[in-house]
C-alpha atoms as a PDB file:
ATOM      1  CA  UNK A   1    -135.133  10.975 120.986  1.00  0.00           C
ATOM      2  CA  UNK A   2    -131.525  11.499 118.985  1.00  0.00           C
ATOM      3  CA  UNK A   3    -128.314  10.756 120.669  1.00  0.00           C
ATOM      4  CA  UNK A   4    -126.552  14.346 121.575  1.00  0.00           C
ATOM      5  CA  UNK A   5    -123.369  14.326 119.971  1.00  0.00           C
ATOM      6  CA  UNK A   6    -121.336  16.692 122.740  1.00  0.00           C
ATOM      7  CA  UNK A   7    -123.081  14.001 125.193  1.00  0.00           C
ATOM      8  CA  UNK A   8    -120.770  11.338 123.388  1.00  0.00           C
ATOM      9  CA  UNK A   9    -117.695  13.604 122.789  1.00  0.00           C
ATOM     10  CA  UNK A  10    -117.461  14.868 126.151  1.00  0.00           C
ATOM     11  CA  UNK A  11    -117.981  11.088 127.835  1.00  0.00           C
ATOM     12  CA  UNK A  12    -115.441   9.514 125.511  1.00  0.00           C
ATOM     13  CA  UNK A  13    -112.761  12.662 126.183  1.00  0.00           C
ATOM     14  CA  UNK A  14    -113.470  11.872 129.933  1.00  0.00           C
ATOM     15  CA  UNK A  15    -112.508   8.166 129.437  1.00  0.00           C
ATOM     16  CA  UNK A  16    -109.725   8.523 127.388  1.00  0.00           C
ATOM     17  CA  UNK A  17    -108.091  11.398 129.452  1.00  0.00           C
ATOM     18  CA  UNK A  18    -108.982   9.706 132.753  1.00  0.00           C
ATOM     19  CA  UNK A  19    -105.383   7.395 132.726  1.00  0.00           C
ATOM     20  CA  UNK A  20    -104.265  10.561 130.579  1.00  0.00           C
ATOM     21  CA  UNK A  21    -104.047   7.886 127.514  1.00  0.00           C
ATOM     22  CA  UNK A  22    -104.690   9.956 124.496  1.00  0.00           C
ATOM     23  CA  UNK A  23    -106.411  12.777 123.227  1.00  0.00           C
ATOM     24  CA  UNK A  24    -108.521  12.408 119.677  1.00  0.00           C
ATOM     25  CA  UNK A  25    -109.751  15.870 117.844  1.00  0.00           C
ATOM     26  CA  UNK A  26    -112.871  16.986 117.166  1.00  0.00           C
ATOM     27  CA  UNK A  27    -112.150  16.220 113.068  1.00  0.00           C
ATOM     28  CA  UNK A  28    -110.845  12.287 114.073  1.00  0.00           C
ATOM     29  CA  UNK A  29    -114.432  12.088 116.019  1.00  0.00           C
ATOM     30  CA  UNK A  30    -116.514  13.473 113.820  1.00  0.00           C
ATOM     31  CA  UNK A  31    -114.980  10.159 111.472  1.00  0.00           C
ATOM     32  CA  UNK A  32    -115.138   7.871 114.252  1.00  0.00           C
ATOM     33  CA  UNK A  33    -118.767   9.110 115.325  1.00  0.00           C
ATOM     34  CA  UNK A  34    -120.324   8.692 111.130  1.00  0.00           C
ATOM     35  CA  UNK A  35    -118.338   5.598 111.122  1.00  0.00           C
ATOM     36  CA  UNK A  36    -119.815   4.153 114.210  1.00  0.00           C
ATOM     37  CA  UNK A  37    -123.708   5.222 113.782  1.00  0.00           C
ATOM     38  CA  UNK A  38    -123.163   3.709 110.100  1.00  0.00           C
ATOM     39  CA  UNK A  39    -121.999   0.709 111.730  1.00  0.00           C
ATOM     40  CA  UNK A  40    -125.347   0.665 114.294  1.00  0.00           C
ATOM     41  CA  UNK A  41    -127.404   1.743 111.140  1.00  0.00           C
ATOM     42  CA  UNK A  42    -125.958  -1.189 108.993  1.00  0.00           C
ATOM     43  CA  UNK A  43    -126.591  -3.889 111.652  1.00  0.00           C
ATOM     44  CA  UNK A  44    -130.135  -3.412 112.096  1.00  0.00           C
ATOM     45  CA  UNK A  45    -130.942  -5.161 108.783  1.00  0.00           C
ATOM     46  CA  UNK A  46    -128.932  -8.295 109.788  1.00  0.00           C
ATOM     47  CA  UNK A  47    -130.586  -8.292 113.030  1.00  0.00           C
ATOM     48  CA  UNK A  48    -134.001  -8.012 112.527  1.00  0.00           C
ATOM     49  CA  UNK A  49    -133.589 -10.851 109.465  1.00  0.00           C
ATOM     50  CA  UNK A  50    -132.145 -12.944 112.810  1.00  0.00           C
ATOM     51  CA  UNK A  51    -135.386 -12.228 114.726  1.00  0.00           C
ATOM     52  CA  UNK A  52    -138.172 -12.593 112.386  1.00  0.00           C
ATOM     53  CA  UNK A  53    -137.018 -16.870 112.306  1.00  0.00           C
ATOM     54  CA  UNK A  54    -137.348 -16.910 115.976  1.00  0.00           C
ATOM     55  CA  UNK A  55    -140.242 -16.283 118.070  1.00  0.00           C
ATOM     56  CA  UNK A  56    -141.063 -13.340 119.902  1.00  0.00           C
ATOM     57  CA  UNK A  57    -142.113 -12.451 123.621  1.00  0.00           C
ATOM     58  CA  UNK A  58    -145.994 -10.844 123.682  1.00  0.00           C
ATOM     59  CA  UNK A  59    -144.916  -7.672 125.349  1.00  0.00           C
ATOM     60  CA  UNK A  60    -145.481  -4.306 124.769  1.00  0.00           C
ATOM     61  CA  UNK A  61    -142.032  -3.856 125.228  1.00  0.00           C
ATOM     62  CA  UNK A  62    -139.921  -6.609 124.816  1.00  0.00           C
ATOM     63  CA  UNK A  63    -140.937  -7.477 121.075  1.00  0.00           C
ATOM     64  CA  UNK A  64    -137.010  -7.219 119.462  1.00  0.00           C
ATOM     65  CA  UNK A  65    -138.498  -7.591 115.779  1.00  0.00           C
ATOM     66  CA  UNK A  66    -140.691  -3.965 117.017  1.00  0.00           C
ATOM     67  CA  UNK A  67    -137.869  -2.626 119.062  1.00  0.00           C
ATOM     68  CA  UNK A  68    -135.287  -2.639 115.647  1.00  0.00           C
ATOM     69  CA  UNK A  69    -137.860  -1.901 113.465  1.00  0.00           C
ATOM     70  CA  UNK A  70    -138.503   1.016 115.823  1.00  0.00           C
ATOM     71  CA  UNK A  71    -134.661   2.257 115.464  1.00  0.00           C
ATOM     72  CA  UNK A  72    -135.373   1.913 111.528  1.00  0.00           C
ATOM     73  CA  UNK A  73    -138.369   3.488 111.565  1.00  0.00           C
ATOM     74  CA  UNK A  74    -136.011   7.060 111.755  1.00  0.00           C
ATOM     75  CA  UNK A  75    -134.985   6.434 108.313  1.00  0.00           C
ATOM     76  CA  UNK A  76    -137.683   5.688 106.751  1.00  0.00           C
ATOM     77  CA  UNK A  77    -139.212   7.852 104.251  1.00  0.00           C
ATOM     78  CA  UNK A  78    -141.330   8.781 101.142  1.00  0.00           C
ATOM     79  CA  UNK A  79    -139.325  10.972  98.385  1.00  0.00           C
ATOM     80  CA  UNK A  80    -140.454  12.475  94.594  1.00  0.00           C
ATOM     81  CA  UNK A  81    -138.303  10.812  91.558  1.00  0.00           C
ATOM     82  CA  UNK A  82    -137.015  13.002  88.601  1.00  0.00           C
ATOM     83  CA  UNK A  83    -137.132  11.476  84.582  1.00  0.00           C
ATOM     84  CA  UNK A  84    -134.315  11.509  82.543  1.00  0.00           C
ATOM     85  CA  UNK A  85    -135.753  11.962  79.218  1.00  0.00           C
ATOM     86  CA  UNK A  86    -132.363  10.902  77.065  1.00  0.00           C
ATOM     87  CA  UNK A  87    -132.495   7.774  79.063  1.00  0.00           C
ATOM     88  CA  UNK A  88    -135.702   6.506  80.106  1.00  0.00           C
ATOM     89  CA  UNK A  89    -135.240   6.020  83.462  1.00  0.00           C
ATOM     90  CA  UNK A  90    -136.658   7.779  86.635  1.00  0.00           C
ATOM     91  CA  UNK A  91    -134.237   8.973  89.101  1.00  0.00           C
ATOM     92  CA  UNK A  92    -134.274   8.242  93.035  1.00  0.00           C
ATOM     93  CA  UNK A  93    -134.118  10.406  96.038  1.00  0.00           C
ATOM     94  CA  UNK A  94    -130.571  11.054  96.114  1.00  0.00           C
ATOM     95  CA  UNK A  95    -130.583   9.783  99.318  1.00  0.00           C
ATOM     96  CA  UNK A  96    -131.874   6.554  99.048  1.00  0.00           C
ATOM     97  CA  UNK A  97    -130.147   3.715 100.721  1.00  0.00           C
ATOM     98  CA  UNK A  98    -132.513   0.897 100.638  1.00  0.00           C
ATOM     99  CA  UNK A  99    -134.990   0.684  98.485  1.00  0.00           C
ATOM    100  CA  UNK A 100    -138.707  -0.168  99.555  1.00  0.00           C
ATOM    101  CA  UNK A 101    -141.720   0.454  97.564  1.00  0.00           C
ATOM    102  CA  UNK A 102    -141.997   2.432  94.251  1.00  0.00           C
ATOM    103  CA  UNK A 103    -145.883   3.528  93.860  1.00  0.00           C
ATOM    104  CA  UNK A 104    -147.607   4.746  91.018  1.00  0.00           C
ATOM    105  CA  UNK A 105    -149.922   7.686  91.451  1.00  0.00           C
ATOM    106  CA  UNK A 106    -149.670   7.355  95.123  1.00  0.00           C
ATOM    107  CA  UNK A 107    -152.377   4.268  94.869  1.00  0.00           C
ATOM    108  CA  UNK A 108    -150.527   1.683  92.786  1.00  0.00           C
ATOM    109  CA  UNK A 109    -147.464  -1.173  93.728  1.00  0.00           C
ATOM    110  CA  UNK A 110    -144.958  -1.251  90.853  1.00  0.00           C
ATOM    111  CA  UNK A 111    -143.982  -5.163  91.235  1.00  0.00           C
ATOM    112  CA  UNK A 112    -140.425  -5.375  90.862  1.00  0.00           C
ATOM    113  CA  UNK A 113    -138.739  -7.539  88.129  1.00  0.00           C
ATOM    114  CA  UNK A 114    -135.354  -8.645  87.302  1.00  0.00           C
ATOM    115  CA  UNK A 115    -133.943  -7.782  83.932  1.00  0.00           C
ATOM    116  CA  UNK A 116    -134.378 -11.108  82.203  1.00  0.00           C
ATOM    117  CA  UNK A 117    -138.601 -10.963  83.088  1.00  0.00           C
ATOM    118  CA  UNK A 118    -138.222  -7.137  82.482  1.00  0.00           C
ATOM    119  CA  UNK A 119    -137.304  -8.227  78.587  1.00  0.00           C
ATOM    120  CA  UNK A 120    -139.478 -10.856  77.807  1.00  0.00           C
ATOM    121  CA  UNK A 121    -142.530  -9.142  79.544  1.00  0.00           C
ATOM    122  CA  UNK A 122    -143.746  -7.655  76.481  1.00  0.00           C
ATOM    123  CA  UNK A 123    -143.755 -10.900  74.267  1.00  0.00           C
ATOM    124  CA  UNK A 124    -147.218 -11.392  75.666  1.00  0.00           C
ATOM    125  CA  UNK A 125    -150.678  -9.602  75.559  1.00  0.00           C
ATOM    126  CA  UNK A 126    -150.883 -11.814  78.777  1.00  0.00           C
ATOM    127  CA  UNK A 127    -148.074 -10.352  80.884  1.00  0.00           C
ATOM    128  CA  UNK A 128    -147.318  -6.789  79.003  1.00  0.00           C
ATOM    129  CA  UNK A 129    -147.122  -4.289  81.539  1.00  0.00           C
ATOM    130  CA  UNK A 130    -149.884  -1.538  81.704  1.00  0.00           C
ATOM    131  CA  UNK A 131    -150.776   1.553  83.688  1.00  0.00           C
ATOM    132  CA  UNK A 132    -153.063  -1.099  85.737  1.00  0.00           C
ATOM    133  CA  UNK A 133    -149.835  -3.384  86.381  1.00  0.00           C
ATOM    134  CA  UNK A 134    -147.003  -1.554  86.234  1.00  0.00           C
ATOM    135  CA  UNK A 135    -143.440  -3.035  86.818  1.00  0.00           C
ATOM    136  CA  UNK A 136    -139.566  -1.576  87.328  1.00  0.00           C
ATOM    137  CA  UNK A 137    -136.674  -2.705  86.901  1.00  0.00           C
ATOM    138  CA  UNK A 138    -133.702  -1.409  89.179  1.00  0.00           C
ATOM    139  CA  UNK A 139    -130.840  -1.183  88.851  1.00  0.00           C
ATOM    140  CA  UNK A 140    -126.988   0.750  88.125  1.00  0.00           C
ATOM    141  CA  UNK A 141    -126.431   2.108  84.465  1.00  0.00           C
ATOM    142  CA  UNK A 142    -123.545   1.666  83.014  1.00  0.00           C
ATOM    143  CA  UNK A 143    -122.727   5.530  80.882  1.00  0.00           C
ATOM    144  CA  UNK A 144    -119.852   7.470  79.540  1.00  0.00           C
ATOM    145  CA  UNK A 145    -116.889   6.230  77.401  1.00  0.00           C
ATOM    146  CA  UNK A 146    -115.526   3.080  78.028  1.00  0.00           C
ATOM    147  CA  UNK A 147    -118.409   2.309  79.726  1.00  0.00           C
ATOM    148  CA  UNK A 148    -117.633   3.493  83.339  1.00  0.00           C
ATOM    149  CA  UNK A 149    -119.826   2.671  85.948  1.00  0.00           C
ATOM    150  CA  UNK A 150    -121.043   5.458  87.684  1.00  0.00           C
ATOM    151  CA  UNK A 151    -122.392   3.674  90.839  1.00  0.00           C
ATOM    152  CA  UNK A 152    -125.938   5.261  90.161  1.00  0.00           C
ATOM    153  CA  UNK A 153    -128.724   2.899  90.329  1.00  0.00           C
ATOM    154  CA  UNK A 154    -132.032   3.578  88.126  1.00  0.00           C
ATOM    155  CA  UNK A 155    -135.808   3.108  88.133  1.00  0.00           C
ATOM    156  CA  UNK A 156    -136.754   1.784  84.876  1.00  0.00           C
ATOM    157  CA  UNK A 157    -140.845   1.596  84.556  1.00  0.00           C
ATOM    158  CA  UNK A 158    -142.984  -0.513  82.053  1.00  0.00           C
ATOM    159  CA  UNK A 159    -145.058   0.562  80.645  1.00  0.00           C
ATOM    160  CA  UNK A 160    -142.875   3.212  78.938  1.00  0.00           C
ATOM    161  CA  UNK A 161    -145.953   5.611  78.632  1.00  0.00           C
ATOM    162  CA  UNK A 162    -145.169   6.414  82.268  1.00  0.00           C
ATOM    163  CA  UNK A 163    -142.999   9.814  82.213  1.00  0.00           C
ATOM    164  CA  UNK A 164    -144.228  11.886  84.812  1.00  0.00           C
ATOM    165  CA  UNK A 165    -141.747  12.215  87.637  1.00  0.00           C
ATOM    166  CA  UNK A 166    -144.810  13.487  89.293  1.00  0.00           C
ATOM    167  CA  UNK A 167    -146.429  10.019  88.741  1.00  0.00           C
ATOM    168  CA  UNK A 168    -144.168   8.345  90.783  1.00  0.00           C
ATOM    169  CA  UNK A 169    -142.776   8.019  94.032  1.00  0.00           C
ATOM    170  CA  UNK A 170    -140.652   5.983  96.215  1.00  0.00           C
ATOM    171  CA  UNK A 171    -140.783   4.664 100.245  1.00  0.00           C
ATOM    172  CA  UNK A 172    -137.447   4.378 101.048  1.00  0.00           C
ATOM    173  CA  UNK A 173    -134.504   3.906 103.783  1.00  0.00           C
ATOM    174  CA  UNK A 174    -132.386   7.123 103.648  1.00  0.00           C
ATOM    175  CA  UNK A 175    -128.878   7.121 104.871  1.00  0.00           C
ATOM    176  CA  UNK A 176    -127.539   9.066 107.775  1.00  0.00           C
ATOM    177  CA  UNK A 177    -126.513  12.002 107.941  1.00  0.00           C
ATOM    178  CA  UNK A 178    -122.576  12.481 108.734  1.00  0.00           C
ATOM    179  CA  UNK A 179    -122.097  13.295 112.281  1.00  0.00           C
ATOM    180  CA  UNK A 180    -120.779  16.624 113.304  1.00  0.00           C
ATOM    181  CA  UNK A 181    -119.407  17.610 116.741  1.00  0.00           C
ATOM    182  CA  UNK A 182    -119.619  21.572 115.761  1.00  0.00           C
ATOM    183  CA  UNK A 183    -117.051  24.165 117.619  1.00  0.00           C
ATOM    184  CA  UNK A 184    -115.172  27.150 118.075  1.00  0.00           C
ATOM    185  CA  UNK A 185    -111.702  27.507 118.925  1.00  0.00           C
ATOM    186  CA  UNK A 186    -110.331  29.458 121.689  1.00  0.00           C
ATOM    187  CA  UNK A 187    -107.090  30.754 121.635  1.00  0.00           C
ATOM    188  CA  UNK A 188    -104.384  30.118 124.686  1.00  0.00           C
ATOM    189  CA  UNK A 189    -106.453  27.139 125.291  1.00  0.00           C
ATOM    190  CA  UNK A 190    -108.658  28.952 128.328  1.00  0.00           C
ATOM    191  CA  UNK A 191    -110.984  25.620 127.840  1.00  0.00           C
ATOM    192  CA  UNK A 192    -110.411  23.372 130.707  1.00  0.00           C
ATOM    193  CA  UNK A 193    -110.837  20.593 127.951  1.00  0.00           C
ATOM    194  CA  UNK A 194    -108.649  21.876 124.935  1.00  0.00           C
ATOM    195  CA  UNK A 195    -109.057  24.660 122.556  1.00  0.00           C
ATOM    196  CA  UNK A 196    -112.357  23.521 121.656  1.00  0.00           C
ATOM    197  CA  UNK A 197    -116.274  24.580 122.917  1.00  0.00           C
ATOM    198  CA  UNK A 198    -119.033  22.998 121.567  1.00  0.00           C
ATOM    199  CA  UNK A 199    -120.870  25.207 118.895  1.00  0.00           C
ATOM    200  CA  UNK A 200    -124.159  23.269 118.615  1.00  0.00           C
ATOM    201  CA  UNK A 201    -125.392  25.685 116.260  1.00  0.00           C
ATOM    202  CA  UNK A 202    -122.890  24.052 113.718  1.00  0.00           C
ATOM    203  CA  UNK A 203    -123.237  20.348 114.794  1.00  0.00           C
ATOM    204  CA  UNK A 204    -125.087  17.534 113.606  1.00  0.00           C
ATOM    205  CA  UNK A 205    -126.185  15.064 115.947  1.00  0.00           C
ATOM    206  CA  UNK A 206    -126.417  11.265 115.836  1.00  0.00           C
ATOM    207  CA  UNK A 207    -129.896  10.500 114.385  1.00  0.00           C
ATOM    208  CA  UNK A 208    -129.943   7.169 116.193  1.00  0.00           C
ATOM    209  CA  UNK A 209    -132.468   6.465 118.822  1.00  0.00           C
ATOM    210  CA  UNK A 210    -131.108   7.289 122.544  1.00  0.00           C
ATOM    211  CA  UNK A 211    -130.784   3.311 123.521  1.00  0.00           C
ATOM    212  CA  UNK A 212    -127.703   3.602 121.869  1.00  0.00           C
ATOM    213  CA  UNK A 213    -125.946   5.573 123.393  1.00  0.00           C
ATOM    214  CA  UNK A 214    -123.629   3.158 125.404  1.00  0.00           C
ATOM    215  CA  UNK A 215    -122.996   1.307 122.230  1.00  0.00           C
ATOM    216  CA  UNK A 216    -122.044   4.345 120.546  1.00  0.00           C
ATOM    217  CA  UNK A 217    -120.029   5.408 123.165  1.00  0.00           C
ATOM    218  CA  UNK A 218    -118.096   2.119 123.334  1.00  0.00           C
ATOM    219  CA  UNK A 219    -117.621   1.484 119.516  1.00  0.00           C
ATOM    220  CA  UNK A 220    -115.929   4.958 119.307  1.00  0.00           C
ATOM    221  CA  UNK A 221    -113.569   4.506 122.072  1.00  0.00           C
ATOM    222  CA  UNK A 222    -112.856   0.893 120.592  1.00  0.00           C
ATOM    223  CA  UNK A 223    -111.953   3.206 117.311  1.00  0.00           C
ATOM    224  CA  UNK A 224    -109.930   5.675 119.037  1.00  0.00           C
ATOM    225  CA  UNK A 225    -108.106   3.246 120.577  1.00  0.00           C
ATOM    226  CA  UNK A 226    -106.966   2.452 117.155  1.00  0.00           C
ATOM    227  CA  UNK A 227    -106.158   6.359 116.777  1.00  0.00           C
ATOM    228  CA  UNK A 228    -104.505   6.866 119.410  1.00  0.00           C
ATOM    229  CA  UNK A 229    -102.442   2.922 119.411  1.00  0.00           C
ATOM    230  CA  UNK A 230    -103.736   2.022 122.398  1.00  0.00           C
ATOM    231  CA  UNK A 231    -104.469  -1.917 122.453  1.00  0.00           C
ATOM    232  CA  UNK A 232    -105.976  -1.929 125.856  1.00  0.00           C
ATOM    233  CA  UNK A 233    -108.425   0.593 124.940  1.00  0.00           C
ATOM    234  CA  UNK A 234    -109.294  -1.297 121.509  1.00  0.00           C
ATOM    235  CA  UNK A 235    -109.609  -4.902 123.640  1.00  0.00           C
ATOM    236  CA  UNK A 236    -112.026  -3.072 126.625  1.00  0.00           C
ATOM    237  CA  UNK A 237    -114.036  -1.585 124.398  1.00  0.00           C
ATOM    238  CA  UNK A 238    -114.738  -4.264 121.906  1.00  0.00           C
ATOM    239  CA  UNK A 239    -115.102  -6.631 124.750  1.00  0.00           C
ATOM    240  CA  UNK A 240    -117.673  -4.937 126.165  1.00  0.00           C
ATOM    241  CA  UNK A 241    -119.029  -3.918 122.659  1.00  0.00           C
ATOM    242  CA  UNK A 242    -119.359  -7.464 122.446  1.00  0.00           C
ATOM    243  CA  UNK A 243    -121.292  -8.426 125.433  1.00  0.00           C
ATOM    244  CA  UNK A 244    -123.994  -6.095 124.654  1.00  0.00           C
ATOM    245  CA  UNK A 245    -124.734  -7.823 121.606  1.00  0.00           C
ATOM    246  CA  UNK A 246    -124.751 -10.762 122.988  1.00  0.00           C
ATOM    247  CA  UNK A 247    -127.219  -9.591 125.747  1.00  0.00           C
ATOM    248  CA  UNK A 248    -129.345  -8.381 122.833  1.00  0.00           C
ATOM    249  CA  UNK A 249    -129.603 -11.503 120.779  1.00  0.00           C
ATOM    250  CA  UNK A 250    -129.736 -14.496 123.787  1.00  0.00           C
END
């Protein structure tokens, strides 16, 4: 179950206007919110890598290697690639932030090579790629004049016979999606809360899994404490920010 973003807004309005210490808008949360879920998102890599060298409790429930891989699990996915015919390349999903496995007619592993193997790999009968073992290479392509890096990274497939987009496909980690706390805006400010009500028609919620909802709520406040130049705000929140992991990893 996803984290309701009004859920979060309302909770961190209610601590931040509880002293009557600041007030952040719905455009400086929607930043804070995307910020802080890509944050979450971004430490899950780092901290299942931590738990796979140590050794895990046999419970249902208390397996940390399952429980992250459980909050990764949202964003993972299976997408179609496009061919670029000029260049030789297959396209990713466009939103593709980690790459897993790229399959061949849905029943074949493309091994992945580095550039230097994915040169020399034709030198041989022995180690030529074919449709039987195919290979990629992956990487960003330099294009344009000068040549400008366009920060788009490519599929490149031996053998070259293989130019059916159709052919292959990609498991993947996709990115979040941007957070949106949707609304309308009153005029006279007849809201109790502001000139805001929640619209949830237009919003987009957090896609992480509802365990992290205090940790949401507390790395957001720790931002708007930054908004809003509140130190103590910034040090309570981080603090406790801070425990939390701690509780999680000892």
């Amino acid at each position: 179950m996803a984290i309701n973003v009004n859920t979060v807004y309302t909770t961190v309005l209610s601590i931040l206007n509880k002293e009557q210490r600041g007030y952040i808008t719905p455009e400086e949360f929607n930043k804070l919110a995307t910020q802080v879920q890509l944050d979450i998102f971004e430490n899950y890599f780092e901290d299942l890598n931590q738990q796979l060298r140590v050794p895990q409790a046999d419970s249902e429930y208390a397996n940390r290697q399952k429980n992250i891989d459980n909050c990764i699990s949202i964003f993972k996915t299976i997408g179609n690639t496009t061919y670029d015919v000029p260049g030789g390349y297959f396209l990713p999903p466009s939103d593709l932030h980690r790459i897993g496995t790229v399959i061949y007619k849905d029943e074949k592993e493309l091994q992945r090579v580095e550039r230097n193997e994915f040169l020399r790999l034709n030198l041989s009968p022995l180690t030529k790629p074919t449709t039987q073992f195919p290979v990629y290479l992956y990487e960003q392509v330099v294009k344009g004049t000068g040549g400008v890096n366009t920060g788009e990274t490519h599929i490149f497939v031996k053998p070259t016979t293989i130019v059916n987009a159709a052919d292959i496909t990609v498991s993947y980690i996709r990115k979040p999606a941007d957070v949106l706390w949707g609304y309308q805006q009153l005029g006279g400010g007849i809201w109790s809360s502001g000139p805001y009500i929640y619209n949830e028609a237009t919003s987009t919620q957090f896609e992480l899994d509802d365990t992290e909802q205090t940790e949401v709520i507390l790395r957001i406040l720790a931002y708007a404490g930054v908004v809003i130049r509140d130190p103590q705000i910034v040090q309570a929140a981080s603090q406790a920010v801070q425990s939390e992991e701690i509780n999680s990893k000892s």
